[in-house]
Protein backbone atom coordinates (compact mmCIF):
# COMPACT_ATOMS: atom_id res chain seq x y z
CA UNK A 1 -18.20 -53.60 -22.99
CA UNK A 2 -14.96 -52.09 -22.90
CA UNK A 3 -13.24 -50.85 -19.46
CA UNK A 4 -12.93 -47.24 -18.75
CA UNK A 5 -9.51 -46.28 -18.97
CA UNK A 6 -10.32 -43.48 -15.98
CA UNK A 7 -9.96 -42.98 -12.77
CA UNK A 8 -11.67 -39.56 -10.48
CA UNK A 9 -10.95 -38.70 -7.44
CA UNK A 10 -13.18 -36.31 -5.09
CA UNK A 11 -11.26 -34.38 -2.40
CA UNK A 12 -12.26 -31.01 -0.04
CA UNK A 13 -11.97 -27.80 -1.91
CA UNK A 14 -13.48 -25.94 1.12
CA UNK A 15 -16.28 -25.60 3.20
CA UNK A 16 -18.95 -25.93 0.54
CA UNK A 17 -16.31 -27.32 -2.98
CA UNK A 18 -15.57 -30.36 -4.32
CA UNK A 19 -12.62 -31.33 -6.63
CA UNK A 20 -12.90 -34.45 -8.84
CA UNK A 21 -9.73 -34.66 -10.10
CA UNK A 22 -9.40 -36.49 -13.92
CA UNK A 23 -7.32 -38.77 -14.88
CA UNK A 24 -6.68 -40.37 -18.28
CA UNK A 25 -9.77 -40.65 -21.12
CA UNK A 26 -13.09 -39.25 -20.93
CA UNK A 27 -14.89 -40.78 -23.34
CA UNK A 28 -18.93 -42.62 -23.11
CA UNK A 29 -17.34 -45.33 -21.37
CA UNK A 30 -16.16 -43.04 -18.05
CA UNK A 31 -19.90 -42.63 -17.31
CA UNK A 32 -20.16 -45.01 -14.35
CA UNK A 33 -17.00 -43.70 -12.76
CA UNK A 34 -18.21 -39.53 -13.67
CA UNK A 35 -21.51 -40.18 -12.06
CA UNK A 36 -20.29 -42.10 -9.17
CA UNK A 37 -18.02 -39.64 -8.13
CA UNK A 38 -20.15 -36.52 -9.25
CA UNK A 39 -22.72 -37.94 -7.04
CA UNK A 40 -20.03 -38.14 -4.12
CA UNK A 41 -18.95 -34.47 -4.88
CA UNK A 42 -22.34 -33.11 -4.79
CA UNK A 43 -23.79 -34.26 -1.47
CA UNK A 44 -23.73 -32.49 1.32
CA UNK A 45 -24.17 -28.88 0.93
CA UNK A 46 -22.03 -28.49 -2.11
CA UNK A 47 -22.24 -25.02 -3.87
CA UNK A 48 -19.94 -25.41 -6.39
CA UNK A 49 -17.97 -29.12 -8.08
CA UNK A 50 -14.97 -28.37 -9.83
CA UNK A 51 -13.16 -30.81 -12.60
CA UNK A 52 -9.82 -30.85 -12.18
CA UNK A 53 -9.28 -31.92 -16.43
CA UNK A 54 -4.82 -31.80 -15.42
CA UNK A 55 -4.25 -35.48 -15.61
CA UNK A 56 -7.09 -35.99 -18.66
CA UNK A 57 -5.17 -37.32 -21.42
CA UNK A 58 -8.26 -37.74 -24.08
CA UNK A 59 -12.34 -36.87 -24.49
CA UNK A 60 -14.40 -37.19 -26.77
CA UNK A 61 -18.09 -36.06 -28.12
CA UNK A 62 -19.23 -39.16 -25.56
CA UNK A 63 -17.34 -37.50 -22.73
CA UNK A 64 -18.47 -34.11 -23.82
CA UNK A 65 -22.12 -36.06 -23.45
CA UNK A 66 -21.11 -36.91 -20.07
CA UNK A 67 -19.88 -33.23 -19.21
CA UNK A 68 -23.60 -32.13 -20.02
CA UNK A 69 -25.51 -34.86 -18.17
CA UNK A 70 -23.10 -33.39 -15.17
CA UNK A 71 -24.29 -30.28 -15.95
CA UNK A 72 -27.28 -30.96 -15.59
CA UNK A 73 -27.07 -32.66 -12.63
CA UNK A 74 -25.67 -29.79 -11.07
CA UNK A 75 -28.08 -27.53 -12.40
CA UNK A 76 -31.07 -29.31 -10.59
CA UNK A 77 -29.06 -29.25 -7.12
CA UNK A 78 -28.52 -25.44 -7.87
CA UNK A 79 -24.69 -25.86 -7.84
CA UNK A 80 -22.15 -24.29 -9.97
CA UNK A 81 -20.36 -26.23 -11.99
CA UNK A 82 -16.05 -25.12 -12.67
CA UNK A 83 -13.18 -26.69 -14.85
CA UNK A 84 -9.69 -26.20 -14.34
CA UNK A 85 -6.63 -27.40 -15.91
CA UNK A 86 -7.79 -27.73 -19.03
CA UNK A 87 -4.85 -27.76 -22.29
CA UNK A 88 -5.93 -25.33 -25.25
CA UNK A 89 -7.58 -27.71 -27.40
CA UNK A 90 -9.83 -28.46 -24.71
CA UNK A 91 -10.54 -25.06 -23.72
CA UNK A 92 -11.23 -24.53 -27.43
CA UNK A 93 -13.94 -27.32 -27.46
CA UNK A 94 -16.05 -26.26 -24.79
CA UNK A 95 -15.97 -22.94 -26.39
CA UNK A 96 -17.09 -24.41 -29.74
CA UNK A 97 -19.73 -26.57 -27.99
CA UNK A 98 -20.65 -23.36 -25.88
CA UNK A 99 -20.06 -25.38 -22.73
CA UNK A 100 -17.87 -22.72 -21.39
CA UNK A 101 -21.23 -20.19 -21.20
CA UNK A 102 -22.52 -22.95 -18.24
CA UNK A 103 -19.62 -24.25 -16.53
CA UNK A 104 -16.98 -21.56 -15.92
CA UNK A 105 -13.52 -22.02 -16.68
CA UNK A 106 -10.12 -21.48 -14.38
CA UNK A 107 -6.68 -21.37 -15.96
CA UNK A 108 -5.75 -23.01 -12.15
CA UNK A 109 -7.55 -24.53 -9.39
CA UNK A 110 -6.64 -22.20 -7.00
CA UNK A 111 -8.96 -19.65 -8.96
CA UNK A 112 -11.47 -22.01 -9.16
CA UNK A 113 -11.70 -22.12 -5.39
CA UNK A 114 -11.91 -18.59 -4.91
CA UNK A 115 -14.81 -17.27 -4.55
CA UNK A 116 -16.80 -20.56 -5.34
């Protein structure tokens, strides 16, 4: 099987926010690495796990797959889920996919903080 050309990183957004911050392609093959460090994100009292798409440089319908299983995920733990830094075409997919009606999206992660 092919390597995942990925890497996430989970930082402190706050008190009760996580930040997994993306880096290069999310495609099916990311899924280890997303669910490794979506479960890091979400322990612990979490309310809210943002994705920090800035440094994503591809995804595709298996990482849109992967953005729903998260979704989910989050659902069941009753946290929100929030995107930032996504580019237009991006933005335009989870609209077209309806993904932006679940997970909410921030132009910048400082808004995606606030109030989360």
């Amino acid at each position: 099987m092919p390597e995942a050309k990925v890497e996430m990183v989970v930082r402190d957004g706050g008190p009760t926010v996580r930040i997994i911050d993306i880096k290069g392609e999310v495609t099916a093959f990311a899924e280890p690495v997303l669910s490794e460090a979506f479960t890091r994100a979400s322990a612990g009292g979490v309310r809210a796990v943002i994705l920090n798409f800035a440094g994503m440089e591809y995804m595709n319908s298996g990482g849109i797959g992967l953005l729903v299983t998260a979704l989910i995920r989050a659902n069941r733990n009753n946290q929100e889920m929030r995107a930032c830094g996504l580019s237009a075409h991006y933005r335009e997919i989870l609209s077209l996919t309806r993904l932006d009606e679940a997970i909410r999206i921030f132009e910048h992660e400082a808004a995606a903080i606030a109030g989360a």
